[in-house]
N, C-alpha and C. Protein backbone atom coordinates (compact mmCIF):
# COMPACT_ATOMS: atom_id res chain seq x y z
N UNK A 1 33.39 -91.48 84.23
CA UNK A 1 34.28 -90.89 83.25
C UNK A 1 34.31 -91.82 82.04
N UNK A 2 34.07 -90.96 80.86
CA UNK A 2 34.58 -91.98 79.34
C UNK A 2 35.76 -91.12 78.64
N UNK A 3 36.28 -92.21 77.96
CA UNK A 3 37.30 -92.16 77.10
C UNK A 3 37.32 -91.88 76.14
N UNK A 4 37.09 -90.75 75.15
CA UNK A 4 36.46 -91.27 73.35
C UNK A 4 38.05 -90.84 72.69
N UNK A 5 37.83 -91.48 71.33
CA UNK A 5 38.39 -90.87 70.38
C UNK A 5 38.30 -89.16 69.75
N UNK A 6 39.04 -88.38 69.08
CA UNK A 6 38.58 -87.37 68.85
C UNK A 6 37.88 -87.27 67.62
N UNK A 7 37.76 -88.48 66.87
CA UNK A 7 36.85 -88.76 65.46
C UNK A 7 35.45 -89.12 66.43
N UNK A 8 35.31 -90.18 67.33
CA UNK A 8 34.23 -90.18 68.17
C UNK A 8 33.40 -88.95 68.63
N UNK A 9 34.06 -88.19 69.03
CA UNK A 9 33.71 -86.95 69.51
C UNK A 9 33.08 -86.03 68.32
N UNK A 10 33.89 -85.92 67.53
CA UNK A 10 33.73 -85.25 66.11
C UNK A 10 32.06 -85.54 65.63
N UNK A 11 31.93 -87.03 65.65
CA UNK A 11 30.86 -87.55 64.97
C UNK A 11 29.34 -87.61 65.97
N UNK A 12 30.25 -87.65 67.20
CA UNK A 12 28.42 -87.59 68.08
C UNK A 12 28.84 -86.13 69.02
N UNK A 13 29.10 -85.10 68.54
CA UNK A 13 29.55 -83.89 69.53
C UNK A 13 27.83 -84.09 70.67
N UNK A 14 26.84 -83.46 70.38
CA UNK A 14 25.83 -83.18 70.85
C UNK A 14 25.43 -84.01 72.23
N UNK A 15 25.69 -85.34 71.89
CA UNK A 15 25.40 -86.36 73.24
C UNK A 15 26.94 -86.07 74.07
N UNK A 16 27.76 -85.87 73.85
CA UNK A 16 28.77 -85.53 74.73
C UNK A 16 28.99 -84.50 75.81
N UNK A 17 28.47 -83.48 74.92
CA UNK A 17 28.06 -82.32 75.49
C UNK A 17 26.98 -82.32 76.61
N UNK A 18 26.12 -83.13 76.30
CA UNK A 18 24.79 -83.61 76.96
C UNK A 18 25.59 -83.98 78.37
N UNK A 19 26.07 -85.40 77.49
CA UNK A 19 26.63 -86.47 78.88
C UNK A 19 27.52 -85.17 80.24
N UNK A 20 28.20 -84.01 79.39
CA UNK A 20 28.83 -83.50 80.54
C UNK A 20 28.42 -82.46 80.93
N UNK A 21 26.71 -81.84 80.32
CA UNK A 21 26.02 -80.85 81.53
C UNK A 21 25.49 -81.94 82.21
N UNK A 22 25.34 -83.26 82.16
CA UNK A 22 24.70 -83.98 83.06
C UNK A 22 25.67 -84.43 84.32
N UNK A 23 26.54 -83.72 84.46
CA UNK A 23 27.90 -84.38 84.91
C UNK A 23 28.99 -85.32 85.20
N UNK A 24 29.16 -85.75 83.80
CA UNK A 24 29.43 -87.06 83.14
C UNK A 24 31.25 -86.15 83.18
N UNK A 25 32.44 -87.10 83.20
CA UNK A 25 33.54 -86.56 83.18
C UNK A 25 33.50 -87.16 81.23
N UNK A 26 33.98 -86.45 80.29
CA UNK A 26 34.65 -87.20 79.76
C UNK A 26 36.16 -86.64 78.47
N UNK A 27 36.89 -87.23 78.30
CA UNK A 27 38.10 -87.37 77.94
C UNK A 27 38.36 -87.54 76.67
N UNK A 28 38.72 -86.83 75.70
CA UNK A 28 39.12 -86.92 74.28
C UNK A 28 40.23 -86.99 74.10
N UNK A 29 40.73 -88.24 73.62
CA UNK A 29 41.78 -88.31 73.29
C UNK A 29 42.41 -88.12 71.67
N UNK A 30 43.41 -87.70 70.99
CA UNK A 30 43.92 -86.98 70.18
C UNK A 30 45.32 -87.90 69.74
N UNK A 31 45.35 -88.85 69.01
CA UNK A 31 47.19 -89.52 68.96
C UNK A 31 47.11 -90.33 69.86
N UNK A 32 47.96 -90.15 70.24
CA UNK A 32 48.99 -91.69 71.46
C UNK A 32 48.75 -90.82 72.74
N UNK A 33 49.40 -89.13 72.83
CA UNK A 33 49.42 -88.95 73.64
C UNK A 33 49.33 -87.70 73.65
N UNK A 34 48.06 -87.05 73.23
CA UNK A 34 47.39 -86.01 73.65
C UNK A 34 46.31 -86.35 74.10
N UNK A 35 45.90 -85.36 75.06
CA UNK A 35 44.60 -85.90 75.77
C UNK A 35 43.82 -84.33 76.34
N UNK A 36 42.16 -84.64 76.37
CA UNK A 36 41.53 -83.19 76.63
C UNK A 36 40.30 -83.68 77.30
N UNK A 37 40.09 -82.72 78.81
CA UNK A 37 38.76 -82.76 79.04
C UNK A 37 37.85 -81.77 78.62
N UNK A 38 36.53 -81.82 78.68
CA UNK A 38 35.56 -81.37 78.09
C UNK A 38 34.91 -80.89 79.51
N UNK A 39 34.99 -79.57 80.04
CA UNK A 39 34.56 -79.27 80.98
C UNK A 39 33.30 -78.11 80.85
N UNK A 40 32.10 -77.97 81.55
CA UNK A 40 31.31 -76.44 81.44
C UNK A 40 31.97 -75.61 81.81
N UNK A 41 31.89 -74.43 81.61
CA UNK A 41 32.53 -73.09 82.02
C UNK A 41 31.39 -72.51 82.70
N UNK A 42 31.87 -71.47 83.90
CA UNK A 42 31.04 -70.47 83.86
C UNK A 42 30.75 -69.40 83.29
N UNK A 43 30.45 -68.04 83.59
CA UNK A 43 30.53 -66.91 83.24
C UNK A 43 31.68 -66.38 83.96
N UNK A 44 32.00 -66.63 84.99
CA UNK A 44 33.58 -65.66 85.74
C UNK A 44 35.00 -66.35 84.79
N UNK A 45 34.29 -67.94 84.85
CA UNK A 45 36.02 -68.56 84.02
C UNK A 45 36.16 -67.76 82.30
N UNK A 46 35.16 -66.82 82.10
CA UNK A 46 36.03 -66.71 80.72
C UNK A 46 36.02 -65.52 80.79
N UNK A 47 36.02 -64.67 82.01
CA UNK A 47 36.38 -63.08 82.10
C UNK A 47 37.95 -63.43 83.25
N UNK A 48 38.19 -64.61 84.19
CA UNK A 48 39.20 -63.88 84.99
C UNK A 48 40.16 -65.65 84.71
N UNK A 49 41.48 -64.86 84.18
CA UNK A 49 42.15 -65.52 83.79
C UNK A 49 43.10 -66.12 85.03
N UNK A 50 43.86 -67.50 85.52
CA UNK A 50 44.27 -67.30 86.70
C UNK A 50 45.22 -65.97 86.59
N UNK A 51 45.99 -65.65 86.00
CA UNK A 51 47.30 -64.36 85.87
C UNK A 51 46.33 -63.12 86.33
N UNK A 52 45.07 -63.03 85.90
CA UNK A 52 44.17 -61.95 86.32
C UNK A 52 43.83 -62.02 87.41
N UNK A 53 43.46 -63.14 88.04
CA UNK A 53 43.08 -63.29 89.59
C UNK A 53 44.44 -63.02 90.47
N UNK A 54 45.56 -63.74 90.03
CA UNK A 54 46.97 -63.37 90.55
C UNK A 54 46.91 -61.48 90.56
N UNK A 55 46.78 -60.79 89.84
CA UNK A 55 47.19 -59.89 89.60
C UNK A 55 46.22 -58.64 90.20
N UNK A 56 44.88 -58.95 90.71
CA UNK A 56 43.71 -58.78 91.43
C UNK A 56 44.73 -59.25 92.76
N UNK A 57 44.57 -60.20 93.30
CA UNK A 57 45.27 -60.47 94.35
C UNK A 57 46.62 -59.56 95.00
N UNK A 58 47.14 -58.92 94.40
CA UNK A 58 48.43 -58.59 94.36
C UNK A 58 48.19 -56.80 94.51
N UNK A 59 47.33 -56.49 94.06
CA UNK A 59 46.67 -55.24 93.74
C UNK A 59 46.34 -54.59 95.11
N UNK A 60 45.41 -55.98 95.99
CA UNK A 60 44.49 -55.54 97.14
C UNK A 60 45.62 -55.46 98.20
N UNK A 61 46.69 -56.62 98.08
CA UNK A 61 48.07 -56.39 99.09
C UNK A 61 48.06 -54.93 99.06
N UNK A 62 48.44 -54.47 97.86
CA UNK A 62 48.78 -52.69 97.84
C UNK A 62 48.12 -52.42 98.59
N UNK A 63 46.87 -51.94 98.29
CA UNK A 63 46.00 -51.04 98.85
C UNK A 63 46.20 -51.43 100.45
N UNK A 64 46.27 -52.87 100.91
CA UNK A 64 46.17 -52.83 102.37
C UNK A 64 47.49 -52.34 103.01
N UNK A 65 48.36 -52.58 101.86
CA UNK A 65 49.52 -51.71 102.75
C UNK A 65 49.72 -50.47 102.84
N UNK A 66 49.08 -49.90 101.98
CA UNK A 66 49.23 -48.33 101.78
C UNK A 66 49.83 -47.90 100.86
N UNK A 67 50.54 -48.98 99.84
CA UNK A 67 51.45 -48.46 98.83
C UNK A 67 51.13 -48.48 97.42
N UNK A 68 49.95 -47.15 97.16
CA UNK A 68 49.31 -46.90 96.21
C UNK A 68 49.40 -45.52 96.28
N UNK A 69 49.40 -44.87 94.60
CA UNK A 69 49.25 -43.36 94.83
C UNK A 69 47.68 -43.05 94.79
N UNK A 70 47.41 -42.16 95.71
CA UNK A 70 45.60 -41.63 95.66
C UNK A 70 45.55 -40.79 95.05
N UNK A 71 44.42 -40.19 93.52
CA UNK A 71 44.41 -39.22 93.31
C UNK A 71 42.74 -39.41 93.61
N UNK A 72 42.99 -37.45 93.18
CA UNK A 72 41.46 -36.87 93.97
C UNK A 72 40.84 -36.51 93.32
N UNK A 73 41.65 -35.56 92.57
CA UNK A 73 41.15 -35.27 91.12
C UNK A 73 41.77 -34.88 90.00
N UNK A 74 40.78 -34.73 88.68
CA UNK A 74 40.99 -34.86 87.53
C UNK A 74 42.17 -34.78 86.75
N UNK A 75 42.52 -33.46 87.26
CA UNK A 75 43.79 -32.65 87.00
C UNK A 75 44.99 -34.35 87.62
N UNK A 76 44.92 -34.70 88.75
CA UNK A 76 45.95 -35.45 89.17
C UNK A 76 46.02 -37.23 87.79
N UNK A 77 44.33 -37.04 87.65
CA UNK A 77 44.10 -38.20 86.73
C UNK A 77 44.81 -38.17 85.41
N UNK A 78 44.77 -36.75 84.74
CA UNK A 78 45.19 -36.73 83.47
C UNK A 78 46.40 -36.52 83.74
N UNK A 79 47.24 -36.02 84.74
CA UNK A 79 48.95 -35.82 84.69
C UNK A 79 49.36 -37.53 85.74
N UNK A 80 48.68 -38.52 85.67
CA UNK A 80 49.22 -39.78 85.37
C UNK A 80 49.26 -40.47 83.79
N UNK A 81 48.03 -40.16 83.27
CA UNK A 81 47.75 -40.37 82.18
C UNK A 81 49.08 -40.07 81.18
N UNK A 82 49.27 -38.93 81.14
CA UNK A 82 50.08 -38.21 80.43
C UNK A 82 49.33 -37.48 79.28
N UNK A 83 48.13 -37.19 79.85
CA UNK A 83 47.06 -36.16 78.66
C UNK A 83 47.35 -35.15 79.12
């Protein structure tokens, strides 16, 4: 793990970036006492938010309990809708 400044960072972005697909931890610090890691993302972390995974989670309870309305068809689709 390194420590930089956020003017550090500013001025060599590219090797930082480097250092942490290589899996280097490192830490930008901001003031006295702000502080940020520099992590890769995947492709799922910038579609499912934790509140989205919570809320996915919470969804499937329903369904396993049974306490969901089923529709069948269309007609039932658009008079939830309110079309």
């Amino acid at each position: 793990m390194i420590v930089i400044s956020s003017r550090e960072f500013r001025e060599h972005q590219k090797e930082y970036f480097e250092k942490v697909d290589n899996g280097l931890r490192v830490i930008v610090q901001r003031g006295k006492n702000k502080s940020y890691s520099i992590s890769p993302i995947s492709e799922d972390d910038m579609y499912f938010t934790a509140e989205m995974l919570e809320r996915l989670k919470e969804s499937i309870l329903q369904v396993e309990s049974g306490s969901v309305k089923k529709l069948s068809t269309s007609k039932q689709i658009r008079d939830l809708l309110g079309l």
